[in-house]
C-alpha atoms as a PDB file:
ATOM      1  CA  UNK A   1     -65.339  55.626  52.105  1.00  0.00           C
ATOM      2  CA  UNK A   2     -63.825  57.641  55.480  1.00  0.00           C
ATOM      3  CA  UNK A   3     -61.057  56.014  57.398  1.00  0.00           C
ATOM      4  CA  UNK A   4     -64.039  54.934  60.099  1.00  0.00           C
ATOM      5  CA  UNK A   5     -66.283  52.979  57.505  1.00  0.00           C
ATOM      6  CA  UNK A   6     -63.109  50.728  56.339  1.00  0.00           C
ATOM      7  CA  UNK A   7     -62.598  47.363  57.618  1.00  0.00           C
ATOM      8  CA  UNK A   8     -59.736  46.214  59.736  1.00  0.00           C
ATOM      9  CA  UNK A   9     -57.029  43.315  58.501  1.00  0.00           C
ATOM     10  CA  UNK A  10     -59.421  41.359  61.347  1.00  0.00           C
ATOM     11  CA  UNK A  11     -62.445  41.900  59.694  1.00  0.00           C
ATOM     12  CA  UNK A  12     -60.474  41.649  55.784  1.00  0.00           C
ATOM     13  CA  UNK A  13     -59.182  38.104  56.622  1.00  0.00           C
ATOM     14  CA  UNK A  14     -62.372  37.078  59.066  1.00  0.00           C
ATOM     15  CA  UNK A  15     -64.719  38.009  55.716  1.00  0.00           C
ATOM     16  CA  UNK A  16     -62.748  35.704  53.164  1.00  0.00           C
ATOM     17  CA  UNK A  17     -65.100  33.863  51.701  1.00  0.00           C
ATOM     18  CA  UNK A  18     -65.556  30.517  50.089  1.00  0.00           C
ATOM     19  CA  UNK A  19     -68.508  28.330  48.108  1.00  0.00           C
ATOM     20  CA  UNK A  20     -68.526  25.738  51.102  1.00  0.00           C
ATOM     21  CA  UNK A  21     -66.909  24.453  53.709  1.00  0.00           C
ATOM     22  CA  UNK A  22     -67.094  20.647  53.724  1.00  0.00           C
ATOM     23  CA  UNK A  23     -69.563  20.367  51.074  1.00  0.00           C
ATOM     24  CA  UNK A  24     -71.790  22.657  53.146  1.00  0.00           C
ATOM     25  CA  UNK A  25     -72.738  25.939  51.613  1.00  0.00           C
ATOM     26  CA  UNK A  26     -71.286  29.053  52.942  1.00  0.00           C
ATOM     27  CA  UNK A  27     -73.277  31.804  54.149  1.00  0.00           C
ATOM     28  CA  UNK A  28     -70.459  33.404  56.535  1.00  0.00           C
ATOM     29  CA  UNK A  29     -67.032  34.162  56.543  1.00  0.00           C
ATOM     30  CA  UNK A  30     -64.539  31.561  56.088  1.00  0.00           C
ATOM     31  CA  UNK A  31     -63.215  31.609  59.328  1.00  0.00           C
ATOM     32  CA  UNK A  32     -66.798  31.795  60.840  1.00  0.00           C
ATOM     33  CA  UNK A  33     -67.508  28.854  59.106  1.00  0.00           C
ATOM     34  CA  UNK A  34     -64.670  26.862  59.802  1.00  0.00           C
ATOM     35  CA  UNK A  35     -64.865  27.566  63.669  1.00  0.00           C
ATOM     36  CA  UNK A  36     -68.686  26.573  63.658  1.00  0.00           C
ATOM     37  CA  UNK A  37     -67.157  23.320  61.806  1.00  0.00           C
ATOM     38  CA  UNK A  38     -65.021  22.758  64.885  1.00  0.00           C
ATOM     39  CA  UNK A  39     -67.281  23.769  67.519  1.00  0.00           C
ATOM     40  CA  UNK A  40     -65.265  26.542  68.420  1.00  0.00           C
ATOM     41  CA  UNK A  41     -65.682  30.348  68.965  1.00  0.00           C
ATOM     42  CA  UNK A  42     -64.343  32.065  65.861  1.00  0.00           C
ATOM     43  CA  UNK A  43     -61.949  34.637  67.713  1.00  0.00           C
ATOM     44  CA  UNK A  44     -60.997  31.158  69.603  1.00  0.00           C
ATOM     45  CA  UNK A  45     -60.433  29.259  66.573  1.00  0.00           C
ATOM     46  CA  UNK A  46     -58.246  31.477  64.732  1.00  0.00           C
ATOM     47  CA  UNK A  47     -55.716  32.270  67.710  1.00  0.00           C
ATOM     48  CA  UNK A  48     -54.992  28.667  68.048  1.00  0.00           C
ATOM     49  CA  UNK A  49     -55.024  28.021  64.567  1.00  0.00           C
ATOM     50  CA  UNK A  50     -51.937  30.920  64.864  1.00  0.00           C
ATOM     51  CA  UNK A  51     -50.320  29.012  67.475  1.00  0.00           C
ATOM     52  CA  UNK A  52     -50.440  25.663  66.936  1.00  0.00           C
ATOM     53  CA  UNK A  53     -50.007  25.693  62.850  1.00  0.00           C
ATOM     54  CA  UNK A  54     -47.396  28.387  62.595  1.00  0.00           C
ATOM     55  CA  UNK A  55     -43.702  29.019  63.915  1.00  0.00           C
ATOM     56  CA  UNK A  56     -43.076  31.130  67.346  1.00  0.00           C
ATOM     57  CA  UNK A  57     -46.890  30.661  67.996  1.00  0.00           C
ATOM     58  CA  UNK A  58     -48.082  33.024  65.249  1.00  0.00           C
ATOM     59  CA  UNK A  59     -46.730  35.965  66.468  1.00  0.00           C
ATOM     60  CA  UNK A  60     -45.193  37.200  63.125  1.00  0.00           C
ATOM     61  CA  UNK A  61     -48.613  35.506  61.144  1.00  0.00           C
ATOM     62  CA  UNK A  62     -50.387  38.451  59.191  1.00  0.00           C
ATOM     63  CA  UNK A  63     -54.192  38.385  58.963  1.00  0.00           C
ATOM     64  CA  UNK A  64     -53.059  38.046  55.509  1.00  0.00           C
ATOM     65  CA  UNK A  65     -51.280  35.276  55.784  1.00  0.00           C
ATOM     66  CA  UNK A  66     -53.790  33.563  58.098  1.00  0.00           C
ATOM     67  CA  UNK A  67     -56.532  33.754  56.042  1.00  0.00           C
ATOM     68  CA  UNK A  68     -54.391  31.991  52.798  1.00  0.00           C
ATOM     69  CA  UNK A  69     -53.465  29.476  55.163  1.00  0.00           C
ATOM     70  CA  UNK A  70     -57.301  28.674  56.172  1.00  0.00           C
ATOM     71  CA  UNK A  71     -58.428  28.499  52.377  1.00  0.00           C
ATOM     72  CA  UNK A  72     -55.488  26.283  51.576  1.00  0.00           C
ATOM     73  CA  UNK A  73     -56.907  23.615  53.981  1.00  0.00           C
ATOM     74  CA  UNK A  74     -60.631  24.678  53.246  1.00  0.00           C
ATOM     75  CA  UNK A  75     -59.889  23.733  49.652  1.00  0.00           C
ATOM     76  CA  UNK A  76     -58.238  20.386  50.459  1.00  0.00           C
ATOM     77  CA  UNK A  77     -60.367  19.737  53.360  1.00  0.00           C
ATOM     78  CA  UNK A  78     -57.602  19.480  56.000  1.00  0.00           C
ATOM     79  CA  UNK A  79     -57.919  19.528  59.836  1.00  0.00           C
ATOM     80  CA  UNK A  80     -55.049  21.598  61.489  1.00  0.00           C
ATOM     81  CA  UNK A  81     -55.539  20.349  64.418  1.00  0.00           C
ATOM     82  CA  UNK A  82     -54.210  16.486  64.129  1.00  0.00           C
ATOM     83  CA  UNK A  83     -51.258  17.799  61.937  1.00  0.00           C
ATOM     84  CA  UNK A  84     -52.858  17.228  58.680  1.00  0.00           C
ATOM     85  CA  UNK A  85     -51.831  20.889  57.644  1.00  0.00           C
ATOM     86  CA  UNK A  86     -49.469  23.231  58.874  1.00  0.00           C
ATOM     87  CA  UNK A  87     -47.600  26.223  57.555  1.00  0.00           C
ATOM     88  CA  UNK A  88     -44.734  28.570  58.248  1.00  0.00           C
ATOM     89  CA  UNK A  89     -44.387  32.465  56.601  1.00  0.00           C
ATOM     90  CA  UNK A  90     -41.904  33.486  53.947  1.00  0.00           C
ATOM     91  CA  UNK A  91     -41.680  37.328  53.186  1.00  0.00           C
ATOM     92  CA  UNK A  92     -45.230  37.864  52.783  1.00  0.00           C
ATOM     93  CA  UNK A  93     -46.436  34.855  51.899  1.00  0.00           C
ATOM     94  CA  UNK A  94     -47.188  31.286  53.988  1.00  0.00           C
ATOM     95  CA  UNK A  95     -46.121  27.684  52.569  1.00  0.00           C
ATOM     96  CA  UNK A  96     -48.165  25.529  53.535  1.00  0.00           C
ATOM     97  CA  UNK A  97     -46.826  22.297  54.614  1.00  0.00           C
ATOM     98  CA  UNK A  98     -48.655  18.638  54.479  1.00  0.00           C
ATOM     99  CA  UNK A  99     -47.389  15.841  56.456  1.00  0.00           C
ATOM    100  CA  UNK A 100     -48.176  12.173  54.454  1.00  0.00           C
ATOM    101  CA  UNK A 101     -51.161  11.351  56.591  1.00  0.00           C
ATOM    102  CA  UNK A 102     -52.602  14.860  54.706  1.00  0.00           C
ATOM    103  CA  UNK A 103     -51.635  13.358  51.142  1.00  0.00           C
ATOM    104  CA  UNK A 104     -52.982   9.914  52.070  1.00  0.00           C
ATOM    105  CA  UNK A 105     -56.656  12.004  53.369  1.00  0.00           C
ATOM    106  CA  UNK A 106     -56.548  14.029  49.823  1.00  0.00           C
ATOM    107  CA  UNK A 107     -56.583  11.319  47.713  1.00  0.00           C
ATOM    108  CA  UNK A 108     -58.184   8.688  49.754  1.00  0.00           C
ATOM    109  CA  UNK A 109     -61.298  11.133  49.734  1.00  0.00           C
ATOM    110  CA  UNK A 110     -61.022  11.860  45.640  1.00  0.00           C
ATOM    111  CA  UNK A 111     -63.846  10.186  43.970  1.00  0.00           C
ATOM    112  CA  UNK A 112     -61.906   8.916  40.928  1.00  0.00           C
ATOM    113  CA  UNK A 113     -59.095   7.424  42.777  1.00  0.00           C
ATOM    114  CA  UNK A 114     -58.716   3.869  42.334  1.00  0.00           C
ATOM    115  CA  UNK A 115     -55.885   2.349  44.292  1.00  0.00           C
ATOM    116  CA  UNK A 116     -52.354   1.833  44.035  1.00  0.00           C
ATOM    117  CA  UNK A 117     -49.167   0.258  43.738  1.00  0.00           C
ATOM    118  CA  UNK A 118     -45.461   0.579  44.766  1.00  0.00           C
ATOM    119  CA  UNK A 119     -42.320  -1.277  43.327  1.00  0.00           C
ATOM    120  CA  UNK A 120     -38.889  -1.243  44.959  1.00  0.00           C
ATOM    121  CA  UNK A 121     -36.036  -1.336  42.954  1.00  0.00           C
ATOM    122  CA  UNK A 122     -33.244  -3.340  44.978  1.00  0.00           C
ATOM    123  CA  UNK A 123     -30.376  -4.043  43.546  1.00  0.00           C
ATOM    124  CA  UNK A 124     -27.018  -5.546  45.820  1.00  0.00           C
ATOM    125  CA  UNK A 125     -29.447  -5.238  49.174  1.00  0.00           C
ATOM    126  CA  UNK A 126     -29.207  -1.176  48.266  1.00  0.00           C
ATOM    127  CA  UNK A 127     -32.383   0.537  47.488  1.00  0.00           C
ATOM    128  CA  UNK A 128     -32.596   2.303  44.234  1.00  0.00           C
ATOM    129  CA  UNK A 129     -35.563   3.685  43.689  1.00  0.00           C
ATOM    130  CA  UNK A 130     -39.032   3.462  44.106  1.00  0.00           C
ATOM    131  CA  UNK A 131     -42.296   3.723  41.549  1.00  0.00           C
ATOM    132  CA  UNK A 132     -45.557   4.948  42.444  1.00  0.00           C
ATOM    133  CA  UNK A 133     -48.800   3.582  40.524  1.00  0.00           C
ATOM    134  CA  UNK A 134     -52.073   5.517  40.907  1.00  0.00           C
ATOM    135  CA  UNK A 135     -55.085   4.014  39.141  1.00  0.00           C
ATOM    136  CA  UNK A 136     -57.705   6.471  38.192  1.00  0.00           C
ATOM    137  CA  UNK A 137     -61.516   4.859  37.481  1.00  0.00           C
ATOM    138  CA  UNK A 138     -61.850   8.114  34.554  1.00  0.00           C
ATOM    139  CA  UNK A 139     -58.801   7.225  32.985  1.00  0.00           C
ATOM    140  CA  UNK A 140     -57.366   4.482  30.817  1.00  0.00           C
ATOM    141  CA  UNK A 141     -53.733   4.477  31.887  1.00  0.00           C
ATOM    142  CA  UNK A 142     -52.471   5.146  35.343  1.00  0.00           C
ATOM    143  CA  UNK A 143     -50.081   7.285  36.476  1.00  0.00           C
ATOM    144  CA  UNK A 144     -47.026   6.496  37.142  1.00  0.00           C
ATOM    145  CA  UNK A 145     -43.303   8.186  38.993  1.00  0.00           C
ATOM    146  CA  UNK A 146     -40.414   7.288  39.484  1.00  0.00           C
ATOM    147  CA  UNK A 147     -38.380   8.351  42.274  1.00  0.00           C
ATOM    148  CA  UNK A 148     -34.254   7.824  42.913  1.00  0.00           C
ATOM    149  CA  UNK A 149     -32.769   7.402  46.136  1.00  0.00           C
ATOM    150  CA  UNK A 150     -29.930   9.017  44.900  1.00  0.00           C
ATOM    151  CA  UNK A 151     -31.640  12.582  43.862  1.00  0.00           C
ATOM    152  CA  UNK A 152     -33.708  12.262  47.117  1.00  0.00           C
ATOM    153  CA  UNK A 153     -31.923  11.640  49.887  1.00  0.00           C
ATOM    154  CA  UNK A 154     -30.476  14.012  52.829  1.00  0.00           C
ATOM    155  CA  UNK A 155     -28.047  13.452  55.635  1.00  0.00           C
ATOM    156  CA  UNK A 156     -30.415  13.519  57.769  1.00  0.00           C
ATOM    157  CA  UNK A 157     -32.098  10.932  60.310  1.00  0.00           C
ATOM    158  CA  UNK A 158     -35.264  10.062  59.076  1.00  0.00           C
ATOM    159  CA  UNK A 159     -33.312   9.428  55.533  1.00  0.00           C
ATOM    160  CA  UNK A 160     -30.624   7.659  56.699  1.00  0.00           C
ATOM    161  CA  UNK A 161     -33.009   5.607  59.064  1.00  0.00           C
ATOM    162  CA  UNK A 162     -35.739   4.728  57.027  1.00  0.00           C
ATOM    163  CA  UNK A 163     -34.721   5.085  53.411  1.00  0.00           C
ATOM    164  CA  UNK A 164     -37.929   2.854  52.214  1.00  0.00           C
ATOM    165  CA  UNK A 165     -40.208   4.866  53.288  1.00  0.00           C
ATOM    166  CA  UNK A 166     -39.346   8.502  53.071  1.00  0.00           C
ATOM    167  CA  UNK A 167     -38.718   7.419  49.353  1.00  0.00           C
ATOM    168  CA  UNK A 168     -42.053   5.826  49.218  1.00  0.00           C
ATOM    169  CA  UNK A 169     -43.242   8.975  50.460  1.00  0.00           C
ATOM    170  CA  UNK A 170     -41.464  10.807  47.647  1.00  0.00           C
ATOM    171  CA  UNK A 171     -43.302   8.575  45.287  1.00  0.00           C
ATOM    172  CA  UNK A 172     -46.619   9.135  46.579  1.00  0.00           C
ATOM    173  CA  UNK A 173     -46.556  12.438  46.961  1.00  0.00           C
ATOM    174  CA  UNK A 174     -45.258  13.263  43.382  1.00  0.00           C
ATOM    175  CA  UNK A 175     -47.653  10.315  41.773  1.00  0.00           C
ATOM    176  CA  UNK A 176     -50.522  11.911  43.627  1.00  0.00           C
ATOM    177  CA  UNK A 177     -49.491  15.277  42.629  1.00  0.00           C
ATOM    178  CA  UNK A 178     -49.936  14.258  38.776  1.00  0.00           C
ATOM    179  CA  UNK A 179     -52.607  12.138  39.078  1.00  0.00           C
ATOM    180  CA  UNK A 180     -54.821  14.668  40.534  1.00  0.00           C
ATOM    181  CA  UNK A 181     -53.732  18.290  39.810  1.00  0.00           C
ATOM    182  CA  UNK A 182     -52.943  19.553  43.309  1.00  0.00           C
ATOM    183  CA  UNK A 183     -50.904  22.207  44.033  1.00  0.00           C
ATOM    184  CA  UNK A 184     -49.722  24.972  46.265  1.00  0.00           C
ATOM    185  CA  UNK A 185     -48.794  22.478  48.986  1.00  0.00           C
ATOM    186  CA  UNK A 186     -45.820  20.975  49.923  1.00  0.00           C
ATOM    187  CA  UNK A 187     -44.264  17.762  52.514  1.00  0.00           C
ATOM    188  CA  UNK A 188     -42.074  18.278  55.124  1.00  0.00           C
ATOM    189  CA  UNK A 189     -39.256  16.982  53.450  1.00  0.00           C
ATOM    190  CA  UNK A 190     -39.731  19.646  50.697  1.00  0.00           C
ATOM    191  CA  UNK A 191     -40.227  22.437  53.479  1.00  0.00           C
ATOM    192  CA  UNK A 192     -36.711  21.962  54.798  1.00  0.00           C
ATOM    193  CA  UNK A 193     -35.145  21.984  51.088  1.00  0.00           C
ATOM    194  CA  UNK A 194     -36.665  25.381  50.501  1.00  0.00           C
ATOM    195  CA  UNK A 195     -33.763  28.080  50.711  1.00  0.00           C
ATOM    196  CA  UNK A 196     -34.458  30.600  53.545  1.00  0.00           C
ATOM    197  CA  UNK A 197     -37.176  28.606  55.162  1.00  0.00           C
ATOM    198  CA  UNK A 198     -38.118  29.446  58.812  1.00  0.00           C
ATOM    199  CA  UNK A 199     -38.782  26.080  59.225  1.00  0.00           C
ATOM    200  CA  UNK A 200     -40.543  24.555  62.739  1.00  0.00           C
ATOM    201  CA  UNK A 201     -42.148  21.328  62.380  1.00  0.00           C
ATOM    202  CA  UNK A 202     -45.582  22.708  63.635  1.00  0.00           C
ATOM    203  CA  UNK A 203     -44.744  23.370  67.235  1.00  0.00           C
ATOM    204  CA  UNK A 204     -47.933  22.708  69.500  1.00  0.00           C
ATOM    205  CA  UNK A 205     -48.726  25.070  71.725  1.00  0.00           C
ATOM    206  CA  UNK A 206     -48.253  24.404  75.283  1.00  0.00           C
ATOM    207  CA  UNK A 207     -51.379  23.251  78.290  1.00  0.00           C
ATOM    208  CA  UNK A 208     -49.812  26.668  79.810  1.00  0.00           C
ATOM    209  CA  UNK A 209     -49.855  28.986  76.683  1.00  0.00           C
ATOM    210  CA  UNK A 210     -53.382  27.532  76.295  1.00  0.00           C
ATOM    211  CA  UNK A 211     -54.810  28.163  79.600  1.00  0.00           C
ATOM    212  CA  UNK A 212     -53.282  31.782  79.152  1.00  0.00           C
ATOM    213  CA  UNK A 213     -55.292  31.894  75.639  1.00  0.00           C
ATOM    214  CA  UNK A 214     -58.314  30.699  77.144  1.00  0.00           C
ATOM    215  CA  UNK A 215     -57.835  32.188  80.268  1.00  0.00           C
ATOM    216  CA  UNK A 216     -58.193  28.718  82.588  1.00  0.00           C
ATOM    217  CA  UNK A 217     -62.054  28.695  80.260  1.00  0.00           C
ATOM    218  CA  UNK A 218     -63.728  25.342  80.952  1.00  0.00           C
ATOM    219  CA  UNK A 219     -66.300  25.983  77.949  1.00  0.00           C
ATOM    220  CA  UNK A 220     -66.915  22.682  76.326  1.00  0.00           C
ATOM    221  CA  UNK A 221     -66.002  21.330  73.155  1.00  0.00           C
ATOM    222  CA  UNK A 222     -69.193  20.338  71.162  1.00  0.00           C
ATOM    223  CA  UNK A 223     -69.281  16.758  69.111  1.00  0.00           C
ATOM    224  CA  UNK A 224     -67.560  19.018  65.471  1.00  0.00           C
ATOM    225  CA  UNK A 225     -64.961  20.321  68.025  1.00  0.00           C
ATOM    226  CA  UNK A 226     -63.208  17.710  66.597  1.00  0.00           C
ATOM    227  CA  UNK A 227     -62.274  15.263  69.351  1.00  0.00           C
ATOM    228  CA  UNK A 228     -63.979  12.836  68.183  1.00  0.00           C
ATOM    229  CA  UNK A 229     -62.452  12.635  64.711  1.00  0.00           C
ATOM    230  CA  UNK A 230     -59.037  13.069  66.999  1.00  0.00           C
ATOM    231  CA  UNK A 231     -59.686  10.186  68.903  1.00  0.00           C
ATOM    232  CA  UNK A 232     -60.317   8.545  65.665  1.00  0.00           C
ATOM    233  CA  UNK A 233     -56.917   9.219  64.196  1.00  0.00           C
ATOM    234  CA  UNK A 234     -55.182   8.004  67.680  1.00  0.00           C
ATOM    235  CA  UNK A 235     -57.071   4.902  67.536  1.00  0.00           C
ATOM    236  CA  UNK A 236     -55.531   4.231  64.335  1.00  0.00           C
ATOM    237  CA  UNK A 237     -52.398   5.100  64.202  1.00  0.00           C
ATOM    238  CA  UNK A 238     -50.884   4.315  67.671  1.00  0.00           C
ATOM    239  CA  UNK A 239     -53.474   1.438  68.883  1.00  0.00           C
ATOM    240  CA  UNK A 240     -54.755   4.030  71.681  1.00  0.00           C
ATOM    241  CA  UNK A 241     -58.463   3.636  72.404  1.00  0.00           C
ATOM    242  CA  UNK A 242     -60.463   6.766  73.664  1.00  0.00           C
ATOM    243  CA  UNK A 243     -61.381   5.705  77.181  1.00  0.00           C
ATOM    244  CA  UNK A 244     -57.288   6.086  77.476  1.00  0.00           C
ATOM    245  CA  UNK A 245     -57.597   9.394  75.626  1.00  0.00           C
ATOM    246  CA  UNK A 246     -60.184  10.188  78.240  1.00  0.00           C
ATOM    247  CA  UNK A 247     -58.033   9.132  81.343  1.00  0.00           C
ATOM    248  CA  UNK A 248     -54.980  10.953  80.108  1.00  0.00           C
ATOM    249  CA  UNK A 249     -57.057  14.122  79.981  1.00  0.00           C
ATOM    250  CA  UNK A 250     -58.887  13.520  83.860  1.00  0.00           C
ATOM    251  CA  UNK A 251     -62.491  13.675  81.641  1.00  0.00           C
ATOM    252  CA  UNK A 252     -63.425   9.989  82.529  1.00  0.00           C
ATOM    253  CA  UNK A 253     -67.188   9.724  84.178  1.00  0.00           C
ATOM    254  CA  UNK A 254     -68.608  11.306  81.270  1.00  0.00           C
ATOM    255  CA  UNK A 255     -66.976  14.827  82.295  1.00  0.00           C
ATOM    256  CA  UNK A 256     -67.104  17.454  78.819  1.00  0.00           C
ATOM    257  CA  UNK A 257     -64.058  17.662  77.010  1.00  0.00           C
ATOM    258  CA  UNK A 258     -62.920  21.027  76.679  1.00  0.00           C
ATOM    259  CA  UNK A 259     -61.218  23.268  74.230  1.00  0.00           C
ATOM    260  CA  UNK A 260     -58.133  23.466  76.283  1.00  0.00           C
ATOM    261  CA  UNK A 261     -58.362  19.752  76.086  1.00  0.00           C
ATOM    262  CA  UNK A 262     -58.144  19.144  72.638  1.00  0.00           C
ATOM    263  CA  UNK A 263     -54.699  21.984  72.457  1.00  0.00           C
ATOM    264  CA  UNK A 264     -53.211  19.497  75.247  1.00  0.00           C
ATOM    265  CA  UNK A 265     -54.160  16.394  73.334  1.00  0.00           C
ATOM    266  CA  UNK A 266     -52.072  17.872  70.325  1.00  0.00           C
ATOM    267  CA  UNK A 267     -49.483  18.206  72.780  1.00  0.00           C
ATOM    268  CA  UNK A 268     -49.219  15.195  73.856  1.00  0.00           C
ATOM    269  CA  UNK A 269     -49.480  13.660  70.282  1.00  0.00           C
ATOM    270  CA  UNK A 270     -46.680  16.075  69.067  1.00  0.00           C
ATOM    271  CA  UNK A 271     -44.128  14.560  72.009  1.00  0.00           C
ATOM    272  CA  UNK A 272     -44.561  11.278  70.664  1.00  0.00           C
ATOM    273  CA  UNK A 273     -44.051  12.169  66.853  1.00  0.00           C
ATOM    274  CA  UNK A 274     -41.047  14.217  67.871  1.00  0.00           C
ATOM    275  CA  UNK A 275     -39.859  10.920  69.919  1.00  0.00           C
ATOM    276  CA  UNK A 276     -39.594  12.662  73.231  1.00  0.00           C
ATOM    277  CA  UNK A 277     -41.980  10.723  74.494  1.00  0.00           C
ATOM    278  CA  UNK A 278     -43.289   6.808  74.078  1.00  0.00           C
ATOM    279  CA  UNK A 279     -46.910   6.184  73.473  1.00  0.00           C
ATOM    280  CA  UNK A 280     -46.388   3.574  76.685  1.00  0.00           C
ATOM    281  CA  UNK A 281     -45.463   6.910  78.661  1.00  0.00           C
ATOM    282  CA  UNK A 282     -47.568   9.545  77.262  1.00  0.00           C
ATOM    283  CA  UNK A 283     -51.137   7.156  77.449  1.00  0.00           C
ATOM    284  CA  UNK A 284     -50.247   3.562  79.451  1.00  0.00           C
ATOM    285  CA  UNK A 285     -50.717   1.418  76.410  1.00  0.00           C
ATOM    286  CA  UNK A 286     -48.288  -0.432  73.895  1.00  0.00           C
ATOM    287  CA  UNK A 287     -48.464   0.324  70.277  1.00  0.00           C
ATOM    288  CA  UNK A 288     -49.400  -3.305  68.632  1.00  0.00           C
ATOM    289  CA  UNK A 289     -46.799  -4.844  66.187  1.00  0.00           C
ATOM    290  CA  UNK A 290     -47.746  -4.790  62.597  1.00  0.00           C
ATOM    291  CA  UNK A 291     -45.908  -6.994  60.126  1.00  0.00           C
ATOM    292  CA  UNK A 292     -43.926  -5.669  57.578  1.00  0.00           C
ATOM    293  CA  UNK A 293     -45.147  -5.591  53.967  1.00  0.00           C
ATOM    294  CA  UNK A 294     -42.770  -6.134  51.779  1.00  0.00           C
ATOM    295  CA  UNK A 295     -38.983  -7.953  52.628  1.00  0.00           C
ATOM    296  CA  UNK A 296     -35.860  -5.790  52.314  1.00  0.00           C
ATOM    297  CA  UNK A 297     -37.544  -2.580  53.738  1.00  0.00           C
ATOM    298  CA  UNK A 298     -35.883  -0.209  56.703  1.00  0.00           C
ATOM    299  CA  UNK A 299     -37.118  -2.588  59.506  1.00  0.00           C
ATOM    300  CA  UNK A 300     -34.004  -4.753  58.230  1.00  0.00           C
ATOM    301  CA  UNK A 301     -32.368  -1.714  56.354  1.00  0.00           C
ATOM    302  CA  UNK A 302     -32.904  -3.405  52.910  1.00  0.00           C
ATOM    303  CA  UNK A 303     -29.334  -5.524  53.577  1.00  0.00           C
ATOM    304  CA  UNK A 304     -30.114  -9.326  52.119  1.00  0.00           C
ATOM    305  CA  UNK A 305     -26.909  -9.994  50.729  1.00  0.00           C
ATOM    306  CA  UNK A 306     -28.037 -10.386  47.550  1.00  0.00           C
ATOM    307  CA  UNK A 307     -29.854  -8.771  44.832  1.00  0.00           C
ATOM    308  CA  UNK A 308     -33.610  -8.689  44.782  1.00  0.00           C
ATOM    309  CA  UNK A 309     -35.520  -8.016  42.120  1.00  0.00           C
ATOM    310  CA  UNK A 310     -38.478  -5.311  41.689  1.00  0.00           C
ATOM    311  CA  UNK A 311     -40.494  -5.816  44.180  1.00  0.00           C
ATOM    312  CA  UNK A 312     -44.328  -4.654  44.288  1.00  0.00           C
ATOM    313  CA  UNK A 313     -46.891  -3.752  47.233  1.00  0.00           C
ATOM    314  CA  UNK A 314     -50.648  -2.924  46.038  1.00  0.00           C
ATOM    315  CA  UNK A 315     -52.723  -0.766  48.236  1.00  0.00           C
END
């Protein structure tokens, strides 16, 4: 073959095949695929896959390295684009990075899985540790792990702020790891313990850097664009209905939601993880309170003056 007739990375990485993409057989590229999946162009989709799921805005992201990254969340079924996968690059290689909400998705969606439990070990108002039960309907015994405050924690502020439940999410993550064989991912937490890690927690890419990507393009985003699944996942998680979504972004009176949009949405949703911004400020509504579910957890820092016993929460 001459130097003419061989591919470029572009084409290399754009060619990467896989047997579907969301239970859909595959007759194109991966990324071909996964753009038609969220109704975007495909030279569209991957640059802002670069720069919204990758440090410095994928600059330094190899075609490589991009196309790993989109078969990791093909094969888990993952959207990038609410923060349910995101990676950053180390030598040659990416680590891919899944918040809890990605865990929860990967074995909510699992077939076999069959609920589960958590017990808190309290003992003097301290926390201890914390057991994770998963509950498979193919097997006869669940699975169960044990994790220890102790080996677990950092001095950081989302462990020494709510100790309950980034130890919960220890347990989860390490009960769903052995419950259901998944690999080749890792949380947050585990991200920032790895030594040498460029770590960014999935910086969002700017309305401006956006507009500059799509050069000011008012193409709309069509119903797999993923807005509405977006919508969806703001709904749920911060009480925010979509006609707000809709009035944040000026698209109210049935106006098309574009793909510049969506890259602002994630935006906006990133300033409020980050706690930057309140959900009050970013979309004029109030989150609504939820009762705790269990006594003793970080809402009253686990302090009751006395011992408690295990305690358990079924899901």
């Amino acid at each position: 073959m001459s130097e003419k007739e061989k591919p470029s990375e572009a084409d290399q990485a754009q060619s990467t095949t896989l047997p579907e993409v969301a239970g859909v057989p595959m007759k194109k590229g991966l990324s071909a695929a996964l753009a038609d999946k969220y109704g975007l162009d495909e030279r569209k989709f991957l640059d802002t896959v670069k720069v919204t799921c990758f440090p410095d805005g994928g600059k330094k992201v190899s075609n490589e390295q991009l196309a790993a990254f989109l078969i990791v969340a093909n094969e888990y079924g993952l959207n990038p684009f609410i923060r349910q996968i995101y990676a950053f690059t180390k030598d040659e290689g990416i680590i891919p990075i899944v918040p809890i909400d990605g865990w929860a998705k990967i074995v909510n969606e699992d077939s076999q899985f069959d609920g589960l439990k958590f017990i808190d070990e309290v003992k003097d108002g301290k926390l201890i540790s914390i057991t994770c039960i998963i509950y498979r309907k193919d097997r006869t015994h669940p699975i169960e792990v044990t994790e220890y405050l102790a080996e677990c924690t950092r001095n950081v502020k989302p462990w020494q702020q709510w100790p309950f439940r980034m130890l919960r999410h220890k347990a989860f993550i390490q009960a769903a790891r052995l419950a259901f064989g998944l690999s080749g991912i890792v949380d947050p937490d585990e991200a920032n313990r790895i030594e040498g890690a460029e770590i960014v927690d999935a910086e969002v890419v700017s309305s401006e850097a956006v507009d500059e990507l799509f050069k000011g393009s008012d193409e709309t985003a069509g119903g797999g664009s993923g807005f509405t699944e977006a919508a969806a996942w703001l709904a749920e998680k911060f009480g925010v209905n979509e006609a707000a979504v809709l009035k944040k972004l000026d698209r109210e009176n049935g106006a098309q939601v574009t793909h510049v949009d969506l890259a602002k949405l994630n935006n906006l949703v990133q300033s409020i993880m980050d706690g930057k911004k309140t959900i009050e400020e970013v979309f004029g509504v109030t989150k609504p309170e939820t009762k705790p579910q269990e006594t003793g957890d970080e809402k009253n820092g686990g302090d009751q003056g006395e011992a408690f016993p295990k305690q358990e929460v079924s899901y």
